[in-house]
C-alpha atoms as a PDB file:
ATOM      1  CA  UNK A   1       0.000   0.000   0.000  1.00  0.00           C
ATOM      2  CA  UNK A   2       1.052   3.470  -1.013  1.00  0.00           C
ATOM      3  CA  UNK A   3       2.832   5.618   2.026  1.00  0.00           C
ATOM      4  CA  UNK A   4       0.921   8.972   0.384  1.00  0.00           C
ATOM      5  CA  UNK A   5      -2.687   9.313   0.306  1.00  0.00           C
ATOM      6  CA  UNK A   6      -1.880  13.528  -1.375  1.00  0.00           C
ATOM      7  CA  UNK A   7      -5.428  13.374  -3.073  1.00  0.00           C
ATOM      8  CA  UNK A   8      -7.507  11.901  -0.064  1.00  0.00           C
ATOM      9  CA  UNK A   9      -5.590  14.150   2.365  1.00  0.00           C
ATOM     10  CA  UNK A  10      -6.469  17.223  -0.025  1.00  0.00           C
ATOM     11  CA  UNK A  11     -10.097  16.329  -0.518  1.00  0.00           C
ATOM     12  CA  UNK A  12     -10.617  15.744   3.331  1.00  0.00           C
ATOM     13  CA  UNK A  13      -8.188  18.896   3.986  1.00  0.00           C
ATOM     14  CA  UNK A  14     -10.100  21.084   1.533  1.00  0.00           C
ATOM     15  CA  UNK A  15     -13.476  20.470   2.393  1.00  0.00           C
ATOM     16  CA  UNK A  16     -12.622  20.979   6.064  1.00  0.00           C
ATOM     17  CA  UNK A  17     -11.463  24.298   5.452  1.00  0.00           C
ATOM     18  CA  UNK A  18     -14.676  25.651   2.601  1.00  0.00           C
ATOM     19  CA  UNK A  19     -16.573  24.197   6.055  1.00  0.00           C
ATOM     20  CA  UNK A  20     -14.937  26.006   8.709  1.00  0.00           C
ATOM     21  CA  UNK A  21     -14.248  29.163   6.552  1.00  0.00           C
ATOM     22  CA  UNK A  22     -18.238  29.366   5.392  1.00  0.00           C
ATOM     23  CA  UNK A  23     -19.143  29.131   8.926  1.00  0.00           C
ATOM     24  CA  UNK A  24     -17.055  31.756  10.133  1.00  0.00           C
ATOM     25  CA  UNK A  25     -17.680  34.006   7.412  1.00  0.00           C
ATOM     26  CA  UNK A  26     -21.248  33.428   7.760  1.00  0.00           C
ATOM     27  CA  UNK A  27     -21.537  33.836  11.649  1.00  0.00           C
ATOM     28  CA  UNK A  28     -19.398  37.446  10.889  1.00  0.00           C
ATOM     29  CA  UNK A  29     -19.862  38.771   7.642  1.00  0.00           C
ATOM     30  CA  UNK A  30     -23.173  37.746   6.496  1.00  0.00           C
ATOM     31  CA  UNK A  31     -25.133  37.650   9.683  1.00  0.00           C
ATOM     32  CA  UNK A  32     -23.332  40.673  10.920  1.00  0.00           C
ATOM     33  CA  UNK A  33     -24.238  42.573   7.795  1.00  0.00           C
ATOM     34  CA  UNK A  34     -28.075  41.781   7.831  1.00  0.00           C
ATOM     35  CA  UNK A  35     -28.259  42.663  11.381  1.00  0.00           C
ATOM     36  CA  UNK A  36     -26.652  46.378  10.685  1.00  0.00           C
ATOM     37  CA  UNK A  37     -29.439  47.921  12.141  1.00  0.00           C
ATOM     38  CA  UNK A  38     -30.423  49.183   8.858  1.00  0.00           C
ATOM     39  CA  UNK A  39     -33.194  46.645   8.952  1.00  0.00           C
ATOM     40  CA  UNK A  40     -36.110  45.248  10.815  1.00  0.00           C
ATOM     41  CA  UNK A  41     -35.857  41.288  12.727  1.00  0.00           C
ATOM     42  CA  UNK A  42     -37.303  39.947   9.670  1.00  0.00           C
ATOM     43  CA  UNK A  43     -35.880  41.711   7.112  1.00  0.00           C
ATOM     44  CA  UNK A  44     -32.622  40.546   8.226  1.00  0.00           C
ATOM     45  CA  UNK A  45     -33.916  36.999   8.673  1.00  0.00           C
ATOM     46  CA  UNK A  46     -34.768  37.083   5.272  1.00  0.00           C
ATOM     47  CA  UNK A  47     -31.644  38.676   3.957  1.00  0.00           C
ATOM     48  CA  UNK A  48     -29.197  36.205   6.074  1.00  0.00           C
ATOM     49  CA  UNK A  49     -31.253  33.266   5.082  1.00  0.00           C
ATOM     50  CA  UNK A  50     -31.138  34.280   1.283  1.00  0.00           C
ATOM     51  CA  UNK A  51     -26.991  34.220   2.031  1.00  0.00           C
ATOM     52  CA  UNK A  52     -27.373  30.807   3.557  1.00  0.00           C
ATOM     53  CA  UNK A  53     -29.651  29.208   0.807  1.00  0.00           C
ATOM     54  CA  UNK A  54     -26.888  30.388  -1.823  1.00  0.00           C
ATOM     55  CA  UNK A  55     -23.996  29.130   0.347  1.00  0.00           C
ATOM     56  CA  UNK A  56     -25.450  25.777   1.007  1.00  0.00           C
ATOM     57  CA  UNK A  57     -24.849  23.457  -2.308  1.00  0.00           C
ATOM     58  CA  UNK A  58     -21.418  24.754  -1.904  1.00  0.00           C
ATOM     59  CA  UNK A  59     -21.465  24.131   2.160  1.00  0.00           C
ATOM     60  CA  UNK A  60     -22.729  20.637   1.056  1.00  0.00           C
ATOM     61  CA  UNK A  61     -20.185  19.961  -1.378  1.00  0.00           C
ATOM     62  CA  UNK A  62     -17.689  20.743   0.842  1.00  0.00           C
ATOM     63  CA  UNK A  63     -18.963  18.675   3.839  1.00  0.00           C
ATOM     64  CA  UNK A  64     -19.268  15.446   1.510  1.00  0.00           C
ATOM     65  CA  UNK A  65     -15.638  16.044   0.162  1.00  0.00           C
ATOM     66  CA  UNK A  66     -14.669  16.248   4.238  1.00  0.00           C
ATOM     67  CA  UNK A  67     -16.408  13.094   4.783  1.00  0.00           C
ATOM     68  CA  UNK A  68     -15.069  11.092   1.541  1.00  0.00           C
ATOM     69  CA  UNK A  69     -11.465  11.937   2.601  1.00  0.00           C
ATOM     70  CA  UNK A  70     -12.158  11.530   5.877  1.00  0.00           C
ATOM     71  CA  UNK A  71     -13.668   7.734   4.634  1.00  0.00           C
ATOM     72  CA  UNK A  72     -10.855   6.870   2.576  1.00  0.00           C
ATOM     73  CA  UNK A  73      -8.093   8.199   5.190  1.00  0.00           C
ATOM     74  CA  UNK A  74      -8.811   5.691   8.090  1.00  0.00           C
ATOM     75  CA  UNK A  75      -8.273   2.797   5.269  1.00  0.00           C
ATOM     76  CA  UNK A  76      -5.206   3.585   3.557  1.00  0.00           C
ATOM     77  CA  UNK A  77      -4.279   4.491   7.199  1.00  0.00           C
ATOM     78  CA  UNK A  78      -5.105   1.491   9.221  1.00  0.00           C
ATOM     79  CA  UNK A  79      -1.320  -0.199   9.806  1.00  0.00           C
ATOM     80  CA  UNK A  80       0.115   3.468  10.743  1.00  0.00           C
ATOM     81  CA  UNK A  81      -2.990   4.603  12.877  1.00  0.00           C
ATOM     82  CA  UNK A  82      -3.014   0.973  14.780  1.00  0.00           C
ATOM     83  CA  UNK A  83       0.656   0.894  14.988  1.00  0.00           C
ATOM     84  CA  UNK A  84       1.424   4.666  16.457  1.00  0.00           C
ATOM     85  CA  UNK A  85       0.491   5.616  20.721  1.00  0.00           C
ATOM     86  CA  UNK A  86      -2.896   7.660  20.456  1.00  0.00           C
ATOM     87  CA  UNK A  87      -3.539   7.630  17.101  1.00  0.00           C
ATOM     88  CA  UNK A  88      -7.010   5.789  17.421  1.00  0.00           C
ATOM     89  CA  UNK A  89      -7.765   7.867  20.346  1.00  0.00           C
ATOM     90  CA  UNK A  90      -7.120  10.739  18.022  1.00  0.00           C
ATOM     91  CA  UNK A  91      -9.099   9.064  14.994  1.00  0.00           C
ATOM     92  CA  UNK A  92     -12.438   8.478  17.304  1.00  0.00           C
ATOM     93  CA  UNK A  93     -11.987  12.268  18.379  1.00  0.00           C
ATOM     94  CA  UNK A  94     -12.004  13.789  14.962  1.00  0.00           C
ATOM     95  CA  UNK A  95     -15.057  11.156  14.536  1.00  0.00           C
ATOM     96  CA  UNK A  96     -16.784  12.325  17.944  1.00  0.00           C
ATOM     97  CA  UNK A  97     -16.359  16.609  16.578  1.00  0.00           C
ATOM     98  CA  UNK A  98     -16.874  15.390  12.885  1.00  0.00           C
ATOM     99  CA  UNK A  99     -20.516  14.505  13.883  1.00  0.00           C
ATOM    100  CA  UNK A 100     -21.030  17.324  16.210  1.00  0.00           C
ATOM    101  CA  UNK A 101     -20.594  19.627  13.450  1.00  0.00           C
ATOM    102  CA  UNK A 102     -22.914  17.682  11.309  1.00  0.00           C
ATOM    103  CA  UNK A 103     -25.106  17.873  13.808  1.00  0.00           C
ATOM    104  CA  UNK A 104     -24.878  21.424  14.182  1.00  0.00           C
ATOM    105  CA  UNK A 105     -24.724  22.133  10.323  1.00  0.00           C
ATOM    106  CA  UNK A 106     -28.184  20.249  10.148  1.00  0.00           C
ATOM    107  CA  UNK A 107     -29.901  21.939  13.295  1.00  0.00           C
ATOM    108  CA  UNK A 108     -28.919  25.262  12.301  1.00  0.00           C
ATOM    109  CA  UNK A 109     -30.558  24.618   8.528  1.00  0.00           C
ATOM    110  CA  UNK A 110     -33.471  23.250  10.567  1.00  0.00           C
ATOM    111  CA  UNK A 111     -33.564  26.889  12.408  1.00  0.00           C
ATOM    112  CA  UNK A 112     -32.766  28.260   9.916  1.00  0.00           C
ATOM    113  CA  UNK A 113     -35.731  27.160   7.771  1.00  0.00           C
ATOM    114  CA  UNK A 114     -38.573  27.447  10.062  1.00  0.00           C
ATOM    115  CA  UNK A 115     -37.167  31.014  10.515  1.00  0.00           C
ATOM    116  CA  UNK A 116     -37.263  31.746   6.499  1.00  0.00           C
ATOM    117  CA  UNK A 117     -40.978  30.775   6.726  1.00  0.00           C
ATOM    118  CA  UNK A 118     -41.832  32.096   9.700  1.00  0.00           C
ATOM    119  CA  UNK A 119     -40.778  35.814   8.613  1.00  0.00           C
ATOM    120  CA  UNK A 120     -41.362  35.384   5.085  1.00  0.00           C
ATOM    121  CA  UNK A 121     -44.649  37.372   3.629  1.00  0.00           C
ATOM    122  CA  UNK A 122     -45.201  34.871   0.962  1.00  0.00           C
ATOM    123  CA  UNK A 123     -49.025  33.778   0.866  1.00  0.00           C
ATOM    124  CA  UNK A 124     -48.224  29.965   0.571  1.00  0.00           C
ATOM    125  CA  UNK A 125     -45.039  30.723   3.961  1.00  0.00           C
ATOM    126  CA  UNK A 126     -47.587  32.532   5.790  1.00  0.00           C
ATOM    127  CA  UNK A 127     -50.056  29.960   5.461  1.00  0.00           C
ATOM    128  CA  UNK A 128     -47.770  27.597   7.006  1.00  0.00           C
ATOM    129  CA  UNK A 129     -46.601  29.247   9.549  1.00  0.00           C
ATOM    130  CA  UNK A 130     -49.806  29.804  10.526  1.00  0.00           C
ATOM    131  CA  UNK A 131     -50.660  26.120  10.956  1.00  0.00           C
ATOM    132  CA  UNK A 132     -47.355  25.238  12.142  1.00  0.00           C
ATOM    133  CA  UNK A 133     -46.154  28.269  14.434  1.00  0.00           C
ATOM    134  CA  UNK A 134     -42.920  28.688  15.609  1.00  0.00           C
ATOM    135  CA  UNK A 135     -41.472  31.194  18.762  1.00  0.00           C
ATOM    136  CA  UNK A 136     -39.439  32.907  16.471  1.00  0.00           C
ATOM    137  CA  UNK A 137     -37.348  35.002  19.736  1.00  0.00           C
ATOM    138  CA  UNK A 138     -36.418  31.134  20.739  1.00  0.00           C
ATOM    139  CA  UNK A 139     -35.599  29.707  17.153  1.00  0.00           C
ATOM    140  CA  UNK A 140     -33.343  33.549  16.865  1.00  0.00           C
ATOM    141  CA  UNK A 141     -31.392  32.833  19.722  1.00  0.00           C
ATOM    142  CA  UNK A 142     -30.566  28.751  19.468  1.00  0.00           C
ATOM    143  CA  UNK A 143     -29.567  30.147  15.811  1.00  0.00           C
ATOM    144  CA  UNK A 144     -27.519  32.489  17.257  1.00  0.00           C
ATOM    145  CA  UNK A 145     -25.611  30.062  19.518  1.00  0.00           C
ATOM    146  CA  UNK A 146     -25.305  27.246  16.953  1.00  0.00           C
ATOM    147  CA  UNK A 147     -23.762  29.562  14.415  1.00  0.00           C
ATOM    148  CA  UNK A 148     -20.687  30.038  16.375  1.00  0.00           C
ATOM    149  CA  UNK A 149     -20.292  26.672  17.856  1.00  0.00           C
ATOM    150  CA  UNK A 150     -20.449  25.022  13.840  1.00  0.00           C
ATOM    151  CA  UNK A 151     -17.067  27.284  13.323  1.00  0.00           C
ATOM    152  CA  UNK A 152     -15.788  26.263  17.188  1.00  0.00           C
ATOM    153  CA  UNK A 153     -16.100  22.344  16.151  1.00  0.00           C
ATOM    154  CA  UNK A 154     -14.785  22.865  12.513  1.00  0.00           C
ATOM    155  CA  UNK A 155     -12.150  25.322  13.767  1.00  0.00           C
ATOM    156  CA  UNK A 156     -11.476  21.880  16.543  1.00  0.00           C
ATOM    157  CA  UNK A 157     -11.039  19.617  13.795  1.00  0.00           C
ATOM    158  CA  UNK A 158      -8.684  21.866  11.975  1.00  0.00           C
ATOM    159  CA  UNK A 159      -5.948  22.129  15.290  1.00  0.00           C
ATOM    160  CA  UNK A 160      -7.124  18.277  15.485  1.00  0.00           C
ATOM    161  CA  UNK A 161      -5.441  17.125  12.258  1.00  0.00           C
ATOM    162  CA  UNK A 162      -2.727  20.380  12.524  1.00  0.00           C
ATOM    163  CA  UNK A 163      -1.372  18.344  15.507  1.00  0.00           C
ATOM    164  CA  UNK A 164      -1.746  14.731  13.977  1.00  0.00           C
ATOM    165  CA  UNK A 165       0.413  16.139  10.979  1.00  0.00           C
ATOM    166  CA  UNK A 166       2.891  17.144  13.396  1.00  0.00           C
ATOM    167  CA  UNK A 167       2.989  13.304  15.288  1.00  0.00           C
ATOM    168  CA  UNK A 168       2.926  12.064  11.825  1.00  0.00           C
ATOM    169  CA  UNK A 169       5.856  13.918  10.757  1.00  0.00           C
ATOM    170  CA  UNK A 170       7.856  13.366  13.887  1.00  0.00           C
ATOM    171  CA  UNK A 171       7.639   9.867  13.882  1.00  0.00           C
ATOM    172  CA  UNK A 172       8.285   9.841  10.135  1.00  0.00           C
ATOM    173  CA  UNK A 173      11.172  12.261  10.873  1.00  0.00           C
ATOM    174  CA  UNK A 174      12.420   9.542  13.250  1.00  0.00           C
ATOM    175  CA  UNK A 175      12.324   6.651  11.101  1.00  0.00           C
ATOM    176  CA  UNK A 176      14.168   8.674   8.119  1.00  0.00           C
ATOM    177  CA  UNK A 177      17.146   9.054  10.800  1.00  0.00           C
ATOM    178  CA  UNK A 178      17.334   5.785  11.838  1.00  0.00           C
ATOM    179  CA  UNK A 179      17.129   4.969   8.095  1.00  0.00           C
ATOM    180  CA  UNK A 180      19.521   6.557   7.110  1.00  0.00           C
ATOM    181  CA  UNK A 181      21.780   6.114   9.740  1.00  0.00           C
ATOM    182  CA  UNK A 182      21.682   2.523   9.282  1.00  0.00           C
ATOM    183  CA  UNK A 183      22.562   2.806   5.304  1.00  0.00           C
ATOM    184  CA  UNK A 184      26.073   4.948   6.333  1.00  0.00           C
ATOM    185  CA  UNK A 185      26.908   2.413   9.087  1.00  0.00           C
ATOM    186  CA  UNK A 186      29.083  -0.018   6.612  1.00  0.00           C
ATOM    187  CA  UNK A 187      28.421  -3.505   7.426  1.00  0.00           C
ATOM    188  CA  UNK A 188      32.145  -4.690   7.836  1.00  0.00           C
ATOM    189  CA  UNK A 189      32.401  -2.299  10.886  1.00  0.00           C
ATOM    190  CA  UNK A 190      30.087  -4.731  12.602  1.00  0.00           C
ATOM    191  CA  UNK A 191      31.568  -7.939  11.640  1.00  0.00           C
ATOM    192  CA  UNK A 192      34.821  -5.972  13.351  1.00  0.00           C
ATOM    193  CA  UNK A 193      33.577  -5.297  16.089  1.00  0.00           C
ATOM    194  CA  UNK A 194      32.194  -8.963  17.112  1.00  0.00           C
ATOM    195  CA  UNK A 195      35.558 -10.553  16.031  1.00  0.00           C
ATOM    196  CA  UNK A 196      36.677  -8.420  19.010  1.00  0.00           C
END
């Protein structure tokens, strides 16, 4: 089996990032910009949800590139995961704040939604909001909340694998020496030194 995995690593690597960097931007720039105080609650509901709804099939995208890497990594991995001190402790972490996110990513959309319809003025949205009603104040504040812990757990992830790369190259550093070392050593310098 190959010792590089470069386009696994770069799917799972890039995703990661598109996922923690649309959160972040989100929670900042595109929430803070609808809630300027230039508009009403809903108005900015609407505008921020608008944002979402165009970021999602790229959100999406990203997320299922994350998780393919992230699929394929533990595989090519298994012999150097297994074989190295923590790194299946590390492996069910990333696992354990992998699904959080998810988790998160989905609940917020959830919020999200029933927010969209809730303030929209649409005769079909108002309809259903009227048969399904929702405490808007409540679903505005658990939005709130879960928009900046999606970037905390992606942003976890990303120091997560930052300090598996550095065990990784460490140990890989390690074995190079040794490697090397051995190949200079000449082999008649041994046989010497047990005739002494």
């Amino acid at each position: 089996m190959s010792e590089r995995n470069t386009v696994l690593r770069c799917v799972h690597g890039l995703g990661l990032a598109a996922w923690f960097g649309g959160s972040l931007m989100g929670a900042v720039g595109l929430n803070g910009a609808a809630r300027g105080g230039r508009y009403t609650a809903d108005e900015a509901s609407r505008i921020a949800m608008e944002g979402w709804a165009k970021w999602a099939p790229v959100n999406a995208v990203a997320i299922g590139a994350h998780l393919l890497g992230g699929a394929g990594l533990p595989a090519a991995d298994v012999v150097r995961v297994r074989g190295r001190r923590g790194g299946a402790a590390a492996a069910l972490v990333e696992i354990v704040l992998t699904g959080a996110a998810l988790t998160a990513t989905t609940y917020s959309w959830v919020l999200g939604s029933k927010l969209a319809v809730s303030t929209s003025d649409g005769a079909e949205d108002l309809d259903y909001a009227v048969n399904h009603p929702v405490d808007v104040e409540n679903a505005r504040s658990q939005l709130k909340v879960m928009q900046w812990t999606l970037p905390a757990l992606t942003g976890a992830i990303v120091v997560l694998n930052a300090l598996r790369g550095e065990r990784r190259r460490s140990v890989q550093q390690a074995a190079g020496v040794l490697q090397t070392t051995a190949c200079r050593v000449p082999v008649s310098r041994f046989a010497d030194s047990r005739a002494w």
